[in-house]
N, C-alpha and C. Protein backbone atom coordinates (compact mmCIF):
# COMPACT_ATOMS: atom_id res chain seq x y z
N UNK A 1 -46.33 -11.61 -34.19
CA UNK A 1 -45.57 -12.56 -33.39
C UNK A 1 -44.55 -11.85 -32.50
N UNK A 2 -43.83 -10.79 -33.19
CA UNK A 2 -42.81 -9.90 -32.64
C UNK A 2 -43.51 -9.51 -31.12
N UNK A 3 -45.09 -8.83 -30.84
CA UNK A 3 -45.25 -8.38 -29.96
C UNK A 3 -45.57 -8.97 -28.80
N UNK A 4 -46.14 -10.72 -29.31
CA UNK A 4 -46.16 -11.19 -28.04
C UNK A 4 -44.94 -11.52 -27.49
N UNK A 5 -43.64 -11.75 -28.61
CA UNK A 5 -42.27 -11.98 -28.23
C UNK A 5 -41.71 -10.78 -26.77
N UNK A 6 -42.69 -9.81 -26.62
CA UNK A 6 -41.86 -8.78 -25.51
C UNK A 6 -42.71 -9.04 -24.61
N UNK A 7 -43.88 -9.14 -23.98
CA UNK A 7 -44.27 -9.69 -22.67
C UNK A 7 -43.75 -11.15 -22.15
N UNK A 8 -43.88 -11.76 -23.46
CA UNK A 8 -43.26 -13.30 -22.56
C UNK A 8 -41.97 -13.30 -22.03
N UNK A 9 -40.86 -12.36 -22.82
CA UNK A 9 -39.66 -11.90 -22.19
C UNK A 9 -39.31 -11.19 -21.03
N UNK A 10 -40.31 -10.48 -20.92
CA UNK A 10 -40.75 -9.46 -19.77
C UNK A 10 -40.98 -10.68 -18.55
N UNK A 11 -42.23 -11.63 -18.86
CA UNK A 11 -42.14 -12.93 -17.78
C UNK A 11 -41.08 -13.43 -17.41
N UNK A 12 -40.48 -13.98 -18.34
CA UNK A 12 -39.55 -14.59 -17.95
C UNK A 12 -38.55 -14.11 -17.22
N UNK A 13 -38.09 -13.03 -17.51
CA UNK A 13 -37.03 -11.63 -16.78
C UNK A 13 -37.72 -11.68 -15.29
N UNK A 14 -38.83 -11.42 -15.31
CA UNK A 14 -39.65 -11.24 -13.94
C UNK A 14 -39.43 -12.62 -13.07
N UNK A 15 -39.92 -13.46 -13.73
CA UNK A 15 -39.42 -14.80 -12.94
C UNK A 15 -38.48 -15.41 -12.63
N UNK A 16 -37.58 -15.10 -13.27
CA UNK A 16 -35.81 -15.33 -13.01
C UNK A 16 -35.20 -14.25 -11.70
N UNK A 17 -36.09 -13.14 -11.59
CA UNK A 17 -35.39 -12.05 -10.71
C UNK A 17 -36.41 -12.74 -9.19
N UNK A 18 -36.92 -12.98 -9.35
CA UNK A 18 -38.25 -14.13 -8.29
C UNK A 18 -37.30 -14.86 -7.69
N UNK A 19 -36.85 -15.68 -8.45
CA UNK A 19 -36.32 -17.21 -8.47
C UNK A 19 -34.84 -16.49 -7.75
N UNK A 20 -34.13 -15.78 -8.41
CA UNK A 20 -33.11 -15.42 -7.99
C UNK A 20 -33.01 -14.78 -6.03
N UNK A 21 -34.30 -13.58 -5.41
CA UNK A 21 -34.45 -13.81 -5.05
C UNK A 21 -34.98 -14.16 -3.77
N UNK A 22 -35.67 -15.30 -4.13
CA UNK A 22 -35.93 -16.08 -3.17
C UNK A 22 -34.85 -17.14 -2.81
N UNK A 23 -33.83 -17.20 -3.48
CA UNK A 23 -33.02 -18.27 -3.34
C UNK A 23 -31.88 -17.61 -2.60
N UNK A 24 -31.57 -15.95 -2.57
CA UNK A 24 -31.16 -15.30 -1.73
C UNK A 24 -31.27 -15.43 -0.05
N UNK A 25 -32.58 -15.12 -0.21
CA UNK A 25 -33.20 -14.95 1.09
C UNK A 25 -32.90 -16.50 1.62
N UNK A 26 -33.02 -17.76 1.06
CA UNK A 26 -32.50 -18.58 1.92
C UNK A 26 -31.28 -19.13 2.16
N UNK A 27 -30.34 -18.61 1.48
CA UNK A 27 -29.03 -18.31 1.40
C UNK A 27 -29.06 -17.34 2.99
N UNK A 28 -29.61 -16.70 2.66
CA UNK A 28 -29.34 -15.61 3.81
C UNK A 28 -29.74 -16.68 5.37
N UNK A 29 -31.05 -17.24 5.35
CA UNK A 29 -31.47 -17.42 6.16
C UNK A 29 -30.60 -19.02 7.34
N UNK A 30 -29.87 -19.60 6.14
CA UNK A 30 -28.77 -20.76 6.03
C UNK A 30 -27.99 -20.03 7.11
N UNK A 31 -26.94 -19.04 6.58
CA UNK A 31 -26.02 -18.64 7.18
C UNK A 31 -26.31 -17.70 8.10
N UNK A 32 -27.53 -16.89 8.50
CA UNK A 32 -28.27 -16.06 9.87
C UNK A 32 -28.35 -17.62 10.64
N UNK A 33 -28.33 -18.94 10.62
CA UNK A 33 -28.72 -20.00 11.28
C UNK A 33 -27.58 -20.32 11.63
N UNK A 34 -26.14 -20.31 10.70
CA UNK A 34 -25.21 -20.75 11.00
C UNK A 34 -24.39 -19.81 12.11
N UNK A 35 -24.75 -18.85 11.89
CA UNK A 35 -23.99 -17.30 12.72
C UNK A 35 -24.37 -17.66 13.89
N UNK A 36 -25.99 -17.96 14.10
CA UNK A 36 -26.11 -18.36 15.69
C UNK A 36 -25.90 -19.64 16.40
N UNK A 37 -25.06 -20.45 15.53
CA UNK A 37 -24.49 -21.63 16.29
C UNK A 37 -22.81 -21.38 16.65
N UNK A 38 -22.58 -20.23 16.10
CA UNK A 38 -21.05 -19.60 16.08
C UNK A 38 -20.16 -20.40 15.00
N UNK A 39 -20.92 -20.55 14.16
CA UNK A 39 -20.30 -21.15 12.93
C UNK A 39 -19.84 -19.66 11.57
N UNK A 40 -20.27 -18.58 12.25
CA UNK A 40 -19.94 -17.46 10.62
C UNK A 40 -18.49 -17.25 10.81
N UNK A 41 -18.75 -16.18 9.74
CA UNK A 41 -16.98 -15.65 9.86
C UNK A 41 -16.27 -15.12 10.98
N UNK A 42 -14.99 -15.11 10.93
CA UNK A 42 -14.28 -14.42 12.36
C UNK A 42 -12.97 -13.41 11.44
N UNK A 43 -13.74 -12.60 11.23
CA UNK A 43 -12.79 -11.40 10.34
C UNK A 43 -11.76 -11.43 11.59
N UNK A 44 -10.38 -10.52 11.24
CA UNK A 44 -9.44 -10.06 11.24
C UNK A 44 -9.73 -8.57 11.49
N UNK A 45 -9.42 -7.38 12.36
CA UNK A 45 -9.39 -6.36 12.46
C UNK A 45 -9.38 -5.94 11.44
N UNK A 46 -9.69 -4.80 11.12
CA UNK A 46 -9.74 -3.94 9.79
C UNK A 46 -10.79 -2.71 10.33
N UNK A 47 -9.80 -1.58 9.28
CA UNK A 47 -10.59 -0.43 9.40
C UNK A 47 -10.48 0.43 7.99
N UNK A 48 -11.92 0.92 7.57
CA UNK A 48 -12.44 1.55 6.58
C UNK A 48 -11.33 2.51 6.11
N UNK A 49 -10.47 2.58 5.30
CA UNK A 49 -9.56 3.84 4.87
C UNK A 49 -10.40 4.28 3.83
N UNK A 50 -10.86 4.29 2.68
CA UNK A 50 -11.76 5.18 1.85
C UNK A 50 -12.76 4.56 1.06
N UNK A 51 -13.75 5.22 0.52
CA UNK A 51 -14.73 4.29 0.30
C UNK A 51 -15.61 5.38 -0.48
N UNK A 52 -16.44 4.69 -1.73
CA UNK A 52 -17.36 5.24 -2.65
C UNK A 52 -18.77 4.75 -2.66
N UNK A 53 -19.27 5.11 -3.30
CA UNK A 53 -20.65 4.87 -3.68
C UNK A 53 -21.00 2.81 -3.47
N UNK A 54 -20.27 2.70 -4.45
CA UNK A 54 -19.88 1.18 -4.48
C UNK A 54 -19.32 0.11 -4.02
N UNK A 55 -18.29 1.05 -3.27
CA UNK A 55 -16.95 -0.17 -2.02
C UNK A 55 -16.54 0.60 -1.53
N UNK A 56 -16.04 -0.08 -0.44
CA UNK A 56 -15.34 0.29 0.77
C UNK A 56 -13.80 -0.65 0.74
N UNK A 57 -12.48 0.48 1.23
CA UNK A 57 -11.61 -0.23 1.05
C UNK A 57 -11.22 -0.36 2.54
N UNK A 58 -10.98 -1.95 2.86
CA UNK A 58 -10.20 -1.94 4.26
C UNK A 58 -8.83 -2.13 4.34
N UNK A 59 -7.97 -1.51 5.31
CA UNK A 59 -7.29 -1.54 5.65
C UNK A 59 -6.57 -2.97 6.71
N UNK A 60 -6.07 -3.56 6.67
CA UNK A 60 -5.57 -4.39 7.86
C UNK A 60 -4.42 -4.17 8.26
N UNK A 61 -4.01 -4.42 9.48
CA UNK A 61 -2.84 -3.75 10.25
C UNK A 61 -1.63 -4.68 9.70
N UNK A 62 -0.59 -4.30 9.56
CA UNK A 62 0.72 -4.50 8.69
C UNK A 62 1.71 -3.46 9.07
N UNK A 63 3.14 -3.88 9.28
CA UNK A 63 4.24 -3.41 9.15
C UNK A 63 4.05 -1.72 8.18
N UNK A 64 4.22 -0.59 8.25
CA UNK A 64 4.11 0.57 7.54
C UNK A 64 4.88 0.66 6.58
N UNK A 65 6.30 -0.19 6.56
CA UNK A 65 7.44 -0.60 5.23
C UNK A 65 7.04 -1.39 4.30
N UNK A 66 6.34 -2.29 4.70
CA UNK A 66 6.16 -3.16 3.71
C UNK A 66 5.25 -3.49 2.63
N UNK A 67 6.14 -3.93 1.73
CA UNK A 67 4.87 -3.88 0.33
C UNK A 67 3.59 -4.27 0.77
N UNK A 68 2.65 -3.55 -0.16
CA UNK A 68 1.29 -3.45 0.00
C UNK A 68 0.69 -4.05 -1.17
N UNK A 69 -0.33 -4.94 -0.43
CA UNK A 69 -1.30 -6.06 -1.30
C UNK A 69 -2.24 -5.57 -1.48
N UNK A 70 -2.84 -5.78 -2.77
CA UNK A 70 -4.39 -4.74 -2.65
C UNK A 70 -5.17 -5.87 -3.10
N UNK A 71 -6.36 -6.90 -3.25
CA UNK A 71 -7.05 -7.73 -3.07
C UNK A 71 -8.60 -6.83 -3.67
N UNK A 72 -8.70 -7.14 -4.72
CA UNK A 72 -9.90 -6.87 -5.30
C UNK A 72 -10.78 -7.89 -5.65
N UNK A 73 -11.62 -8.50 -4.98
CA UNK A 73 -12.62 -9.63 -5.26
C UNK A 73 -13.43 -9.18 -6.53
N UNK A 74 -14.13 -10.18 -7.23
CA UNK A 74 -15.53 -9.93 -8.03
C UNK A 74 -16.29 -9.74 -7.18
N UNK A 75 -16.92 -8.25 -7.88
CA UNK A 75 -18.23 -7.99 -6.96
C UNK A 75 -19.15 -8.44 -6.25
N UNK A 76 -19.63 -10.07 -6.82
CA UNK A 76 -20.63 -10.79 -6.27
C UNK A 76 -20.03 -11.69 -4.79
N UNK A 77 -18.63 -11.03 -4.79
CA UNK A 77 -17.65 -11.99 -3.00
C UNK A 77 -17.82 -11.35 -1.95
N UNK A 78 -18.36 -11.87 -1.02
CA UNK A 78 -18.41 -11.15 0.37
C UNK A 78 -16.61 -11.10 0.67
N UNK A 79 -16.45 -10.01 1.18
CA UNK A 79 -14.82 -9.66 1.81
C UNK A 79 -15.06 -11.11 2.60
N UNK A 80 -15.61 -11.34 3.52
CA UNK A 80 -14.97 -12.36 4.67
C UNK A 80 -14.33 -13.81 4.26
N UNK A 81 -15.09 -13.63 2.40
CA UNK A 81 -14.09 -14.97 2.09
C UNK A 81 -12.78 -15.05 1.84
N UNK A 82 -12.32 -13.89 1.91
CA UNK A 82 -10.30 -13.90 2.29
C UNK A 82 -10.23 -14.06 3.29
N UNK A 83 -11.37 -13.56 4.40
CA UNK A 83 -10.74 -14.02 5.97
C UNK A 83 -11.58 -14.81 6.57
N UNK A 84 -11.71 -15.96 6.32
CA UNK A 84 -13.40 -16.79 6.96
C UNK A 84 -13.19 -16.89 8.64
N UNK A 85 -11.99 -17.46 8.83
CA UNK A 85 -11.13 -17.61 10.31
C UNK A 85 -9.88 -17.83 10.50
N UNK A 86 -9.09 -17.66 11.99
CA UNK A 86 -7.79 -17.60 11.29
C UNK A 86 -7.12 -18.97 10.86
N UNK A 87 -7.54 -20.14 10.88
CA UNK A 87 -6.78 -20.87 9.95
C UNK A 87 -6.97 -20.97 8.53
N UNK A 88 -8.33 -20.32 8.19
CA UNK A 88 -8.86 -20.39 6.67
C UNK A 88 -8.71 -18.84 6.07
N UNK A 89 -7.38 -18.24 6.49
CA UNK A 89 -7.47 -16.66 6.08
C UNK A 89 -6.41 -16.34 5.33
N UNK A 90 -6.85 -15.73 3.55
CA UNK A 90 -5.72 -15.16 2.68
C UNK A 90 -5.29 -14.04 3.61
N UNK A 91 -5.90 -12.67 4.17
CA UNK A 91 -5.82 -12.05 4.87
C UNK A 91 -4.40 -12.14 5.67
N UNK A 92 -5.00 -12.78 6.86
CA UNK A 92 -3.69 -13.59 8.47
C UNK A 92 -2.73 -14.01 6.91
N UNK A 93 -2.80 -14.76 6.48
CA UNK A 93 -1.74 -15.37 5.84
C UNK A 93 -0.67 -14.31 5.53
N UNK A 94 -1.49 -13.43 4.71
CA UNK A 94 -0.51 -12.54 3.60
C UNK A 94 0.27 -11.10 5.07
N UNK A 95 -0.45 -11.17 5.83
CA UNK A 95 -0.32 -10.68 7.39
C UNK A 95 1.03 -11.02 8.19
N UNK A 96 0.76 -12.36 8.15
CA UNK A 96 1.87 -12.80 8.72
C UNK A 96 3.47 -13.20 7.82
N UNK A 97 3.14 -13.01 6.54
CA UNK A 97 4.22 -12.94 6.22
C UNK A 97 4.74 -11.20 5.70
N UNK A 98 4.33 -10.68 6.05
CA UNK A 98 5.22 -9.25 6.76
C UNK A 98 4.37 -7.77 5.77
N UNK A 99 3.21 -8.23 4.65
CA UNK A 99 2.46 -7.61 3.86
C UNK A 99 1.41 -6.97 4.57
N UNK A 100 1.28 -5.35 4.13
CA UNK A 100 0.28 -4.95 4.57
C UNK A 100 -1.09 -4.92 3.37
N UNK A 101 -1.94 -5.20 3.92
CA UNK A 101 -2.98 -5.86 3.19
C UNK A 101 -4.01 -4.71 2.71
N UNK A 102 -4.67 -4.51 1.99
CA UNK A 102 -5.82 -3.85 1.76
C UNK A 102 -6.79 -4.91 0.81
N UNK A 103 -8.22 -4.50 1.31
CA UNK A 103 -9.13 -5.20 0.48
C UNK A 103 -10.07 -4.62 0.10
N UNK A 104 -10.63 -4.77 -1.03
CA UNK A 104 -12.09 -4.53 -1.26
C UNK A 104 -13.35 -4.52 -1.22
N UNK A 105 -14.36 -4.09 -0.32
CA UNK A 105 -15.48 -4.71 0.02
C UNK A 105 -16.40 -3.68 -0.73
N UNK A 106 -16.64 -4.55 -1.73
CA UNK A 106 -17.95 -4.11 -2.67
C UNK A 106 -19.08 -4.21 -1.89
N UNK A 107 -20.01 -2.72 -2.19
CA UNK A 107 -20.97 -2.53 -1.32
C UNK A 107 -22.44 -2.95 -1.91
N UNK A 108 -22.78 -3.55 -1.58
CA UNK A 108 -24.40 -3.88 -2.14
C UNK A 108 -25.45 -2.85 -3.10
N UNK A 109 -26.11 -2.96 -4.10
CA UNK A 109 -26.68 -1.87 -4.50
C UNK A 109 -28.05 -1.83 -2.90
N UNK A 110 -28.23 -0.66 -3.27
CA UNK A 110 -29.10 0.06 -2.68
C UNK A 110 -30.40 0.01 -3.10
N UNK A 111 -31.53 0.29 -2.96
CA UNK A 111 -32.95 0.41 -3.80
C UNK A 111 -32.82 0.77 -5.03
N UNK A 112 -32.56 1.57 -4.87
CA UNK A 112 -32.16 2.88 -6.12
C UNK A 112 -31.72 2.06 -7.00
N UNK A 113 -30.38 1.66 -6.57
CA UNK A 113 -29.23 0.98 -7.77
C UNK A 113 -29.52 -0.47 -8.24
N UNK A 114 -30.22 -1.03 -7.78
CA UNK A 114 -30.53 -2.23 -7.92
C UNK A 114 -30.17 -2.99 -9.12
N UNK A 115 -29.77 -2.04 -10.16
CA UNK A 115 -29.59 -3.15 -11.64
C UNK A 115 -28.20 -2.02 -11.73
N UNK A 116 -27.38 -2.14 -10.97
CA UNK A 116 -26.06 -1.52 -10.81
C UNK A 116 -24.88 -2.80 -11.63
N UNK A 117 -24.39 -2.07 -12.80
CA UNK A 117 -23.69 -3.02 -13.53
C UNK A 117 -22.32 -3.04 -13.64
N UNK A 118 -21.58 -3.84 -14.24
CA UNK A 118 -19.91 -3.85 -13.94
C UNK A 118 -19.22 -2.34 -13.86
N UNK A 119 -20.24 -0.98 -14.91
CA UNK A 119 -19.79 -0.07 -15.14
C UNK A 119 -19.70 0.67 -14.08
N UNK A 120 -20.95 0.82 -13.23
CA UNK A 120 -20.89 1.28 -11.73
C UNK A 120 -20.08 0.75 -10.59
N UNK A 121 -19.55 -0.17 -10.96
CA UNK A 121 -18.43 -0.58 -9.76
C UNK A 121 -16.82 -0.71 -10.01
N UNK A 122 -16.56 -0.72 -11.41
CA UNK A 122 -15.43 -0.73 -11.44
C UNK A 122 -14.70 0.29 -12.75
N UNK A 123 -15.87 1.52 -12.49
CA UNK A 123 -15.29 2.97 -13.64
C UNK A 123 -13.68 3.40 -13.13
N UNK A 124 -12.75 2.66 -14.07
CA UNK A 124 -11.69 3.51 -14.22
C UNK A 124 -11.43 4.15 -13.54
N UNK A 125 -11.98 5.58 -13.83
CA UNK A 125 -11.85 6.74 -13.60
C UNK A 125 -12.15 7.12 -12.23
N UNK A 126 -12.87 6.71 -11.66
CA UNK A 126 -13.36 6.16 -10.50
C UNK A 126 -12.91 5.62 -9.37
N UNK A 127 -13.39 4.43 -8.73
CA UNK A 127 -13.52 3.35 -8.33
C UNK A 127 -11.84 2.98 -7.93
N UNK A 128 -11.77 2.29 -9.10
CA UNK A 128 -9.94 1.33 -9.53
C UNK A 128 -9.07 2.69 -9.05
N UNK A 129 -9.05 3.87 -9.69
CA UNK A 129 -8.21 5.02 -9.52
C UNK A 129 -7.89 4.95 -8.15
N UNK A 130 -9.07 5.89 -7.47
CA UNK A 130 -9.17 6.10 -6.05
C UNK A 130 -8.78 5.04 -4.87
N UNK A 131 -9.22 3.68 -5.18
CA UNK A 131 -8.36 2.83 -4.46
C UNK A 131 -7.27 2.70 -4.29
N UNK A 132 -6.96 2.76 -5.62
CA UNK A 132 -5.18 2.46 -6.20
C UNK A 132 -4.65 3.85 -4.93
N UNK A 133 -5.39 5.16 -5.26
CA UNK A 133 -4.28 5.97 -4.77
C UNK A 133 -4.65 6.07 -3.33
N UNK A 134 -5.94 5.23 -2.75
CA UNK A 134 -6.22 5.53 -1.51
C UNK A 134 -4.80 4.29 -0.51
N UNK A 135 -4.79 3.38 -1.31
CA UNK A 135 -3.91 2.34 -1.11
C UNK A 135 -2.16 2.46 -1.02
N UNK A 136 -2.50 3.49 -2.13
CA UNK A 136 -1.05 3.64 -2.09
C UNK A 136 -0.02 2.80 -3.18
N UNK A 137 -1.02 2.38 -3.84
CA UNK A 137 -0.43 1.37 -4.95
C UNK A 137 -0.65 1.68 -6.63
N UNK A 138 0.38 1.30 -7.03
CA UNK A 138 0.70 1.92 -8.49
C UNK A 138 1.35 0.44 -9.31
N UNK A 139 1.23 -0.35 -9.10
CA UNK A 139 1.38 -1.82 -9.74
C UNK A 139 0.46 -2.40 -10.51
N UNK A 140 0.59 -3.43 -11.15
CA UNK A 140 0.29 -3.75 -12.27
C UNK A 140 -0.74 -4.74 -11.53
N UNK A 141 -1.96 -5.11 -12.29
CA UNK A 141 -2.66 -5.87 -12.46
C UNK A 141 -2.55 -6.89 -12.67
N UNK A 142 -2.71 -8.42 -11.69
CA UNK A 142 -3.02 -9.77 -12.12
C UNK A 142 -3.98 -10.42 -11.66
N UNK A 143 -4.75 -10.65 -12.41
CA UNK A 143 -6.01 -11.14 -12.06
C UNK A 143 -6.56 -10.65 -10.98
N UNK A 144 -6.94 -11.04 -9.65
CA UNK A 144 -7.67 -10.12 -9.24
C UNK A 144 -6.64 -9.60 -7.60
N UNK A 145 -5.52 -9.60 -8.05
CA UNK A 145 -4.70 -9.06 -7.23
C UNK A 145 -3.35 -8.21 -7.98
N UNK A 146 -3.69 -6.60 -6.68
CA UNK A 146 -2.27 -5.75 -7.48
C UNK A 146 -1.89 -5.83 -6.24
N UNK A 147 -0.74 -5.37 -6.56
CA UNK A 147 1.05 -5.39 -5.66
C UNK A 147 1.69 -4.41 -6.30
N UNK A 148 2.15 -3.57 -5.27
CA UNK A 148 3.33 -2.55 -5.37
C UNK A 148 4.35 -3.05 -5.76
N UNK A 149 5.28 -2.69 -7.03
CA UNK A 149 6.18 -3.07 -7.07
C UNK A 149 7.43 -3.06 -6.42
N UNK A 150 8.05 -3.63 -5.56
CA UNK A 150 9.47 -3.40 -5.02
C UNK A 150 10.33 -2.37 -5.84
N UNK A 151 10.87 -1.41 -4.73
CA UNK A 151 11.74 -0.55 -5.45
C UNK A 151 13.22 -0.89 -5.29
């Protein structure tokens, strides 16, 4: 019984990664439809300050004094949902009130990486480190936003 228990699991695994997707691709194909009615996102300037295997950290333009926001999404968030447009933007927001911003844009696995797991994107040692010091930030963790502490 045990051995037919590992192909039918094997199906099912197979058909869930199917299902998954194809439901991508029209996800994708939704919003490639919406982009050409000028309905997608309208990011905010930003430019790449350092970046790994896994993410890329952006930069947005901000005051050079002022405390620094660092904005780490769950992996599965496109960056543009902090900045969709500028009336719907954490981004502009945290911008205009005098914060210089950094964010996280987790990078897609690749062929290769394809079953790339929490461990590959957010190693300590890694990843979290190198941001922190590419950022410039040494503050504490809340949920999915750190902040420099005021000195």
């Amino acid at each position: 019984m045990a051995a037919q228990a590992v192909p039918t699991l094997a199906f099912i695994d197979t058909f869930r990664m199917a299902h998954f997707g194809m439901s991508d691709m029209l996800r994708r194909a939704q919003a490639n439809a919406l982009d050409a009615l000028g309905l997608g996102p309208n990011e905010h300037d930003f430019r790449v300050l350092s970046s790994g295997p896994q993410w890329r950290l952006r930069e947005y333009a901000g005051p050079d004094a002022a405390p620094s926001l660092l904005i780490i999404p769950a992996p599965i968030k496109q960056p543009y949902i902090w900045d969709l447009t500028p009336s719907v933007s954490a981004v502009r927001y945290c911008l205009s009130r005098g914060l210089r911003v950094y964010l996280v844009e987790w990078v897609p696995p690749s062929g290769g990486d394809g079953r790339a797991g929490l461990d590959e994107y957010a190693d300590p040692d890694s990843s979290i480190t190198r941001l922190r010091a590419a950022a410039g930030s040494s503050g504490a963790c809340s949920s999915q936003v750190m902040r420099r502490p005021s000195h």
